[in-house]
Structure formats: C-alpha cells, structure tokens
PDB file of N, CA and C in Angstrom:
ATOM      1  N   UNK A   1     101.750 116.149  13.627  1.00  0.00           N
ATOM      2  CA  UNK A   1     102.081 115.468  14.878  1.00  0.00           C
ATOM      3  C   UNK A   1     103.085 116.302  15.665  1.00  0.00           C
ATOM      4  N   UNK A   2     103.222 116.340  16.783  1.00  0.00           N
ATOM      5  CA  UNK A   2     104.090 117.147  17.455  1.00  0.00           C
ATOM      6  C   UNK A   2     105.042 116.250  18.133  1.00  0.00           C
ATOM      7  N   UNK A   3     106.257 116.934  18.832  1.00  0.00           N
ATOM      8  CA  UNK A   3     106.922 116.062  19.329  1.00  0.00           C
ATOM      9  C   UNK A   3     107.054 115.418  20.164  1.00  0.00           C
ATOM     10  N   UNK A   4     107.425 114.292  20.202  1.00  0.00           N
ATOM     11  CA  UNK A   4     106.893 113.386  21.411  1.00  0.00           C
ATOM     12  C   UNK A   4     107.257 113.438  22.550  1.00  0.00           C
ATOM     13  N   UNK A   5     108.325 114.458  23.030  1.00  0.00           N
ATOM     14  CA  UNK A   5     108.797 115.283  24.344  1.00  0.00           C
ATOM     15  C   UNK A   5     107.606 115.964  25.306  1.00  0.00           C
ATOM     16  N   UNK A   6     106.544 116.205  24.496  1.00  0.00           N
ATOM     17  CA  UNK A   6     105.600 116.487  25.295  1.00  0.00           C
ATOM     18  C   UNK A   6     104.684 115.709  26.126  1.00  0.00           C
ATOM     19  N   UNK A   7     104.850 114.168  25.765  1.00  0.00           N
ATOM     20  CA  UNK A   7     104.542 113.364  26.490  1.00  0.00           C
ATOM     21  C   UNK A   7     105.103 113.501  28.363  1.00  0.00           C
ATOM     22  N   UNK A   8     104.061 112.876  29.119  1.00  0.00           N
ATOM     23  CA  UNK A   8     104.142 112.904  30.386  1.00  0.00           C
ATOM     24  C   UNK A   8     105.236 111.997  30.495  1.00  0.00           C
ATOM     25  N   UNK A   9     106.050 111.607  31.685  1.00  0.00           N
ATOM     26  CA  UNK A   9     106.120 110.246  31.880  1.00  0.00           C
ATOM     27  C   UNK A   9     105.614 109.174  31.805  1.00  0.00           C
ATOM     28  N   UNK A  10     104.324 109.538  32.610  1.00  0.00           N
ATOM     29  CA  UNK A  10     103.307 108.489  32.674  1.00  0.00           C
ATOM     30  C   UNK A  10     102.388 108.164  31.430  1.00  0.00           C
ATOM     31  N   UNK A  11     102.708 108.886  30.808  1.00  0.00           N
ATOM     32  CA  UNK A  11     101.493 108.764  29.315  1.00  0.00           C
ATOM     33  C   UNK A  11     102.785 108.120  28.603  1.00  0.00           C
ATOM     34  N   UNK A  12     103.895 108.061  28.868  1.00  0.00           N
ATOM     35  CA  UNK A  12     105.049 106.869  28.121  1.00  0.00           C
ATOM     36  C   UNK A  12     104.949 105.703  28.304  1.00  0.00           C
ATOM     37  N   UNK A  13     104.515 105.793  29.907  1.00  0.00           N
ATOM     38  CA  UNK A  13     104.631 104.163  29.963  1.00  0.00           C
ATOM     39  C   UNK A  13     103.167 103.390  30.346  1.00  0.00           C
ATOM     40  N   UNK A  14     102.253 104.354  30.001  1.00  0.00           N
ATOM     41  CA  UNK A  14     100.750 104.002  29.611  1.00  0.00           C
ATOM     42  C   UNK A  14     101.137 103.349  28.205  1.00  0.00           C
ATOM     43  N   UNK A  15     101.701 104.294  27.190  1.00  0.00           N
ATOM     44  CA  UNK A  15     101.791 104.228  25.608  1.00  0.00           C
ATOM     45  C   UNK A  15     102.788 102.574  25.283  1.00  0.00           C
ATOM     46  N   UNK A  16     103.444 102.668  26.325  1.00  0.00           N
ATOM     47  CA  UNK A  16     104.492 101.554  26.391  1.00  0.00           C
ATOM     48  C   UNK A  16     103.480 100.206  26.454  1.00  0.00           C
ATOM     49  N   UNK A  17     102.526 100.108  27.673  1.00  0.00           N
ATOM     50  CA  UNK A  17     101.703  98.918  27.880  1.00  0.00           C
ATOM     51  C   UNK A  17     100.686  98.587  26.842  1.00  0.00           C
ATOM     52  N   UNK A  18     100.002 100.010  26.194  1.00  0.00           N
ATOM     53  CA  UNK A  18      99.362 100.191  24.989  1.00  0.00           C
ATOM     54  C   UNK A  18     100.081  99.002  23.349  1.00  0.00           C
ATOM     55  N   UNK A  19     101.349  99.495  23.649  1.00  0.00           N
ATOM     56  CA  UNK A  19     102.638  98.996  22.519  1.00  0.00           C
ATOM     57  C   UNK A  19     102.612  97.248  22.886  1.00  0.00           C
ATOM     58  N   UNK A  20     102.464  96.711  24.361  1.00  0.00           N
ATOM     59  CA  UNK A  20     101.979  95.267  24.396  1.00  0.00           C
ATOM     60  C   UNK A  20     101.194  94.958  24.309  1.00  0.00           C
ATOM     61  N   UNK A  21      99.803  95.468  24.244  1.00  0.00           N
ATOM     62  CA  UNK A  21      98.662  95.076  23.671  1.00  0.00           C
ATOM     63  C   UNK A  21      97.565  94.631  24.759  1.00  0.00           C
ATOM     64  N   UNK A  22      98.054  95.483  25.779  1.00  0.00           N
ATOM     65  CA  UNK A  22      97.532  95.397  27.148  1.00  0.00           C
ATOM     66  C   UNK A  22      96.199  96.581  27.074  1.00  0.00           C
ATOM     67  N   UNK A  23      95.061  95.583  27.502  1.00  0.00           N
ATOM     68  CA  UNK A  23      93.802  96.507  27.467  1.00  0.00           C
ATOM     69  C   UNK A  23      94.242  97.649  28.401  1.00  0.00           C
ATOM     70  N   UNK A  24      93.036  98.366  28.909  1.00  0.00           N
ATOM     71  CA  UNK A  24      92.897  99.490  29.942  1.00  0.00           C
ATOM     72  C   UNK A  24      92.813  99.002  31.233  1.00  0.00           C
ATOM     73  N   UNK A  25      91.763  97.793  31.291  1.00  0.00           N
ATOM     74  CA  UNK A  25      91.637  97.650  32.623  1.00  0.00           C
ATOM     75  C   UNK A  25      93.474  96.833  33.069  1.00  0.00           C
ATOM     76  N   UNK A  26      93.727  96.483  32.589  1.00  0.00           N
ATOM     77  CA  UNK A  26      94.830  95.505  32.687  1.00  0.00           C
ATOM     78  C   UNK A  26      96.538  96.823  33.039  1.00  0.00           C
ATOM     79  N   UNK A  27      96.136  97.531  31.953  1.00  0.00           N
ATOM     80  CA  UNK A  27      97.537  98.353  32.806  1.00  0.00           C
ATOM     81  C   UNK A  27      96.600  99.672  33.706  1.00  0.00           C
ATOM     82  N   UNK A  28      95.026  99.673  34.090  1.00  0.00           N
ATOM     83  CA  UNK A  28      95.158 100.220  35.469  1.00  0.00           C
ATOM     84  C   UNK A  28      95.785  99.491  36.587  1.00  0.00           C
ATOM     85  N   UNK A  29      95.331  98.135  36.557  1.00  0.00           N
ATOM     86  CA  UNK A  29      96.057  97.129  37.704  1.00  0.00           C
ATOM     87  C   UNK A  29      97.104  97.206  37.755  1.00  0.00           C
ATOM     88  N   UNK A  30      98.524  97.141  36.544  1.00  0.00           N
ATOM     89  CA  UNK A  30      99.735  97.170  36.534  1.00  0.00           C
ATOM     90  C   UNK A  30     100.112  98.373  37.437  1.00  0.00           C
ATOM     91  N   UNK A  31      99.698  99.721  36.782  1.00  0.00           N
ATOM     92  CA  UNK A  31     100.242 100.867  37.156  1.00  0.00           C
ATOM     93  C   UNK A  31      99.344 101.275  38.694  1.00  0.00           C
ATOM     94  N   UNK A  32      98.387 100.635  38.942  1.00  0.00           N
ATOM     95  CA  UNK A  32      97.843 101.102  40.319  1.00  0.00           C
ATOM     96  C   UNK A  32      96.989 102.984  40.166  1.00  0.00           C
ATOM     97  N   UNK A  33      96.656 102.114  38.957  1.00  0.00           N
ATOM     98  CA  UNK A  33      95.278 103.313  38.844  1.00  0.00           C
ATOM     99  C   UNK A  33      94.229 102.880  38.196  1.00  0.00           C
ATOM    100  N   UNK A  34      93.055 104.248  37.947  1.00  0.00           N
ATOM    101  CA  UNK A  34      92.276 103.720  38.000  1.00  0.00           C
ATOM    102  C   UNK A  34      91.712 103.548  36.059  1.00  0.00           C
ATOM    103  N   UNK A  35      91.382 103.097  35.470  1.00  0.00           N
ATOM    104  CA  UNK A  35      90.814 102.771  34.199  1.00  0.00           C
ATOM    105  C   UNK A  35      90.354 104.261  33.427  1.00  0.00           C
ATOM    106  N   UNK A  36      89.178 105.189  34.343  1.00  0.00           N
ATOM    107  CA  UNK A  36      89.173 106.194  33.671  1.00  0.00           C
ATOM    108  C   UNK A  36      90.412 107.170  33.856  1.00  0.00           C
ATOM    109  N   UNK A  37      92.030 106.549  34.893  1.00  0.00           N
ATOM    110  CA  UNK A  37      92.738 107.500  34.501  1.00  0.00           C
ATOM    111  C   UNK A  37      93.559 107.124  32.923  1.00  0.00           C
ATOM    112  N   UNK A  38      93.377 105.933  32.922  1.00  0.00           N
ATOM    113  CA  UNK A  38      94.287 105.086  31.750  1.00  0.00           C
ATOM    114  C   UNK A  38      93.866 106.272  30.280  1.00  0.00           C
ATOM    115  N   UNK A  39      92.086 105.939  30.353  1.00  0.00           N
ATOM    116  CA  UNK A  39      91.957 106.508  29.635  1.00  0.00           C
ATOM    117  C   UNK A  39      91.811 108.018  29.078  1.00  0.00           C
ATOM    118  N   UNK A  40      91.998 108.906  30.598  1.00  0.00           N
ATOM    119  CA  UNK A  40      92.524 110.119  30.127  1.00  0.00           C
ATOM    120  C   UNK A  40      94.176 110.097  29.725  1.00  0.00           C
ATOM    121  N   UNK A  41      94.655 109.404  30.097  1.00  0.00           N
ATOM    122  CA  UNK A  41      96.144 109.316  30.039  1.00  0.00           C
ATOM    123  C   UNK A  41      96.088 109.564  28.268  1.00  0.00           C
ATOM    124  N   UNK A  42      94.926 107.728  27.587  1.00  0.00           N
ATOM    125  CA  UNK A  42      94.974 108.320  26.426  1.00  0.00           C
ATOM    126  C   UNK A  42      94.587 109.009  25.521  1.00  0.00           C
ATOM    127  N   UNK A  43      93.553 109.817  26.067  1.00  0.00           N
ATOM    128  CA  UNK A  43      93.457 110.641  25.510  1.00  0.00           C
ATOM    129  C   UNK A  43      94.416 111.698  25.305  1.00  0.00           C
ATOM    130  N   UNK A  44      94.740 112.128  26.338  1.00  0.00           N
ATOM    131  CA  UNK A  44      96.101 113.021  25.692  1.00  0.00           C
ATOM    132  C   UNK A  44      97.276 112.824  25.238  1.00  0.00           C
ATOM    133  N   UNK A  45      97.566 111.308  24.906  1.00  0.00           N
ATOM    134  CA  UNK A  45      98.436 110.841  24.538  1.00  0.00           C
ATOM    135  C   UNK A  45      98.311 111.304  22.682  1.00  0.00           C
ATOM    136  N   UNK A  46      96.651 110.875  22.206  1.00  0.00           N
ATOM    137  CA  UNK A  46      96.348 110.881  21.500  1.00  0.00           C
ATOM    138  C   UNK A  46      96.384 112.386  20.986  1.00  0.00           C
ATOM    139  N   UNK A  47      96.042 113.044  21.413  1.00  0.00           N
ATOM    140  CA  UNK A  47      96.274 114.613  21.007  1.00  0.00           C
ATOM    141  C   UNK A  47      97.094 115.087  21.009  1.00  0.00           C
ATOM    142  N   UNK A  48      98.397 114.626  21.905  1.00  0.00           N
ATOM    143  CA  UNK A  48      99.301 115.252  21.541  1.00  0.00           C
ATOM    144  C   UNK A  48     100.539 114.925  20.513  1.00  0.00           C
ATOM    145  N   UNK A  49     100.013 113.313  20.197  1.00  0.00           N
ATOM    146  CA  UNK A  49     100.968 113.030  19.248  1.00  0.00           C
ATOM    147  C   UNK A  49      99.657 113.616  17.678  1.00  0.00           C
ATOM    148  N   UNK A  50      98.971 113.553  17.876  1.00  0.00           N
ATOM    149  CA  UNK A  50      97.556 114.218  16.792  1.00  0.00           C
ATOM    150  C   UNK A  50      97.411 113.212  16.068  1.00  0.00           C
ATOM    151  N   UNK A  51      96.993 111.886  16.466  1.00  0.00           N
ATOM    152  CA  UNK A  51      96.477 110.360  16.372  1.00  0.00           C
ATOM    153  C   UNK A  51      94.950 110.137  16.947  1.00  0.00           C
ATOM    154  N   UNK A  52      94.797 109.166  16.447  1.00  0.00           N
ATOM    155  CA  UNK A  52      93.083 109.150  16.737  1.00  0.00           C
ATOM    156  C   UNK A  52      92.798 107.735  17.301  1.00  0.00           C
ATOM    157  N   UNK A  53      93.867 106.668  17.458  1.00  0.00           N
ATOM    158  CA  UNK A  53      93.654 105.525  17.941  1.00  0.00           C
ATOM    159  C   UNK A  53      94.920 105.134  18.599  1.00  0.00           C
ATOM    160  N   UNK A  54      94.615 104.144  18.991  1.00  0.00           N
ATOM    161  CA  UNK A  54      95.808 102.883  20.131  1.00  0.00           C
ATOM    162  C   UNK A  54      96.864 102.734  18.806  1.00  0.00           C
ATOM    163  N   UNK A  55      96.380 101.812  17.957  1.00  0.00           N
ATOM    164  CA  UNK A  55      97.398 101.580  16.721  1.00  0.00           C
ATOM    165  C   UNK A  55      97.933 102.919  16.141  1.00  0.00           C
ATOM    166  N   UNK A  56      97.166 103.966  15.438  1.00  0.00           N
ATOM    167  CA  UNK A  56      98.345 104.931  15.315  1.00  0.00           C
ATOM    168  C   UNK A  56      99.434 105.374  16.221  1.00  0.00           C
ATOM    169  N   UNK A  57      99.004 105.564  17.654  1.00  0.00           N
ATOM    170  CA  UNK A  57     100.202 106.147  18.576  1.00  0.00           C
ATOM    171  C   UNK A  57     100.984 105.094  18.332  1.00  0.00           C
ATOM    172  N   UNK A  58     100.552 103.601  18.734  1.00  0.00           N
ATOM    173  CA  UNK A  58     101.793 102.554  18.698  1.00  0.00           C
ATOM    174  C   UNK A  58     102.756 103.113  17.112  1.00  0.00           C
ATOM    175  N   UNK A  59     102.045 102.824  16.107  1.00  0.00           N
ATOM    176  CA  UNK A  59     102.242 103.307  15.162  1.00  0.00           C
ATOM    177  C   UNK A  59     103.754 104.440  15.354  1.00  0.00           C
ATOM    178  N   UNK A  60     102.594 105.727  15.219  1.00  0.00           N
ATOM    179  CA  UNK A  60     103.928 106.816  15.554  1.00  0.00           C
ATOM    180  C   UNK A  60     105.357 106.364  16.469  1.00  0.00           C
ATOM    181  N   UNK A  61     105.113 106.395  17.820  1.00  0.00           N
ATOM    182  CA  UNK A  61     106.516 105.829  18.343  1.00  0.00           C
ATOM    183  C   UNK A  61     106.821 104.713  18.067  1.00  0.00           C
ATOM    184  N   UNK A  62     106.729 103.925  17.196  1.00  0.00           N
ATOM    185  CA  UNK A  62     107.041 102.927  16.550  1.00  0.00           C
ATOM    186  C   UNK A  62     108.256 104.227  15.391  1.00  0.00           C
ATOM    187  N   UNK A  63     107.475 104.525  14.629  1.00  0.00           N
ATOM    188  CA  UNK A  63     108.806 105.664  13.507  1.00  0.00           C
ATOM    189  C   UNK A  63     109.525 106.376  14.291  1.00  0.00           C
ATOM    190  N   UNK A  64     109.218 107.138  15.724  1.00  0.00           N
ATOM    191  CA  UNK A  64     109.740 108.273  16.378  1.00  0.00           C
ATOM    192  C   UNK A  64     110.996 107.563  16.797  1.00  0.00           C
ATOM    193  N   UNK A  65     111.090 106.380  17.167  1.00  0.00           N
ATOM    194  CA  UNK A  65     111.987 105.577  17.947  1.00  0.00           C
ATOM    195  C   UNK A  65     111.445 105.165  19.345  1.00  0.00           C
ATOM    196  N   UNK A  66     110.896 106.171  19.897  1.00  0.00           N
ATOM    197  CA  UNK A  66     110.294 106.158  21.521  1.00  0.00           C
ATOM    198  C   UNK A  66     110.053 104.730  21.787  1.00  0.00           C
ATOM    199  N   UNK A  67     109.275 103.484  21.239  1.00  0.00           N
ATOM    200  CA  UNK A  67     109.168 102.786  22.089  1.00  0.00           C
ATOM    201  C   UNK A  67     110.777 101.880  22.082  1.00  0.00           C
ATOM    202  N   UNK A  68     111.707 101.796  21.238  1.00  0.00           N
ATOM    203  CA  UNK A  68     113.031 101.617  21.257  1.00  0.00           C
ATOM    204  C   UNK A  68     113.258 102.560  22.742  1.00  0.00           C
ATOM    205  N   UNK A  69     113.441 103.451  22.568  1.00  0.00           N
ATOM    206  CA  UNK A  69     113.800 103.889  23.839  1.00  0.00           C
ATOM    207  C   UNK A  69     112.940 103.413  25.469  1.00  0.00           C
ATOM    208  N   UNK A  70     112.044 103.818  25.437  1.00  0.00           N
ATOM    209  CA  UNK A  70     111.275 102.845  26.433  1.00  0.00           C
ATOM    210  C   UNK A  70     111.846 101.555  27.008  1.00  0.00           C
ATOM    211  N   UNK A  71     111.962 100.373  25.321  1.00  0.00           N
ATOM    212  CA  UNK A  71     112.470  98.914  25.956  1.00  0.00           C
ATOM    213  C   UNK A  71     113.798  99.102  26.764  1.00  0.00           C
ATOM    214  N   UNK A  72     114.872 100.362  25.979  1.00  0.00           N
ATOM    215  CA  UNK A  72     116.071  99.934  26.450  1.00  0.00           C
ATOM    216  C   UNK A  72     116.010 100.193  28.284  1.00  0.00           C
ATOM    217  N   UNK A  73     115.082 101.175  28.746  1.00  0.00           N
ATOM    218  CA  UNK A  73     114.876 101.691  29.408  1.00  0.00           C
ATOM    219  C   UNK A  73     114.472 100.345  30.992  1.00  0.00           C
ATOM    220  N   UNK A  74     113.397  99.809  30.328  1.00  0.00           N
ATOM    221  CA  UNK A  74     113.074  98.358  31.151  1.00  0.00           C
ATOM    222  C   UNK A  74     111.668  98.551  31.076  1.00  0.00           C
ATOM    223  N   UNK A  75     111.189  99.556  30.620  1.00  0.00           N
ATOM    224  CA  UNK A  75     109.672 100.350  31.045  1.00  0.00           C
ATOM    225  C   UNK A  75     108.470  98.840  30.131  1.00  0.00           C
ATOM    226  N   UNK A  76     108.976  98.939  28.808  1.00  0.00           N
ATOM    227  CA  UNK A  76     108.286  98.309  28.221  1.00  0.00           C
ATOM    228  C   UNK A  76     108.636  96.523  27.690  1.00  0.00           C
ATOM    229  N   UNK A  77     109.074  96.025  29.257  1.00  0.00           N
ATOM    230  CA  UNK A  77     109.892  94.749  28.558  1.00  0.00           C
ATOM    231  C   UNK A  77     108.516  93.850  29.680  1.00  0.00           C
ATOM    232  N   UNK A  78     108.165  92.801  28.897  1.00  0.00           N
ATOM    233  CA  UNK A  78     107.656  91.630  29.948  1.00  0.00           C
ATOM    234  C   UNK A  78     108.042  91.701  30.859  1.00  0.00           C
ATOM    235  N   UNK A  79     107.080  90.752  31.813  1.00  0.00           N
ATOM    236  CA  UNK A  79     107.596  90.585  32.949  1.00  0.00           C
ATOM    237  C   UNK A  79     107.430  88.870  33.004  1.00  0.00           C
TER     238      UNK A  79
END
C-alpha cells in the first residue's frame, strides 16, 4: 500500500462519503459531479492505496488514521 499523501483532495473526500456509506450516484449529487467522475475518483483511490474495493480503502484509512483526520476536519461529518 502506499502512502496515503498521494491521495487528491478530492479522492479524500470522495473516500470520506465512501466511509458513510454513501453510494456513487448520491455523493455525485453531494459533490456536484458527475457518477462516472465518482467512479474514476475510485478508481484511483483504489490503486493508489493498492485495495481492490470500497470496504478495503474504508478499511485502510480506517488504520492510516485519515478518516480521523477528515472528521476533525468537517469533510466527513453528517449533515
């Protein structure tokens, strides 16, 4: 797995909505894009942490700390 610094911004707080359990179509609407960008988002989310699904990435920044950082952030809190 590599480090999770290589993440975009935006593939954080794709990974963040991912971490609530928010489909694709649901955080294109949030974020004001479009579904196949969600899902390039995860795709490279997925490669670059070297995960093969939604639950492992949650997974990984779940151990990395990242989505801790995220919440404190506001990125990944309800609304």
């Amino acid at each position: 797995m590599r480090p999770i610094t290589d993440l975009t911004e935006q593939e954080y707080v794709v990974l963040a909505h991912v971490a609530k359990g928010q489909r694709n179509a649901k955080i294109a609407d949030e974020l004001s894009i479009s579904t196949r960008t969600v899902e390039n988002h995860l795709y490279h989310i997925f490669d670059k942490l070297g995960v093969s699904s939604r639950t492992e990435a949650v997974v990984y920044a779940l151990y990395t700390g990242l989505l801790s950082n995220l919440e404190m952030s506001g990125i990944a809190q309800d609304e």
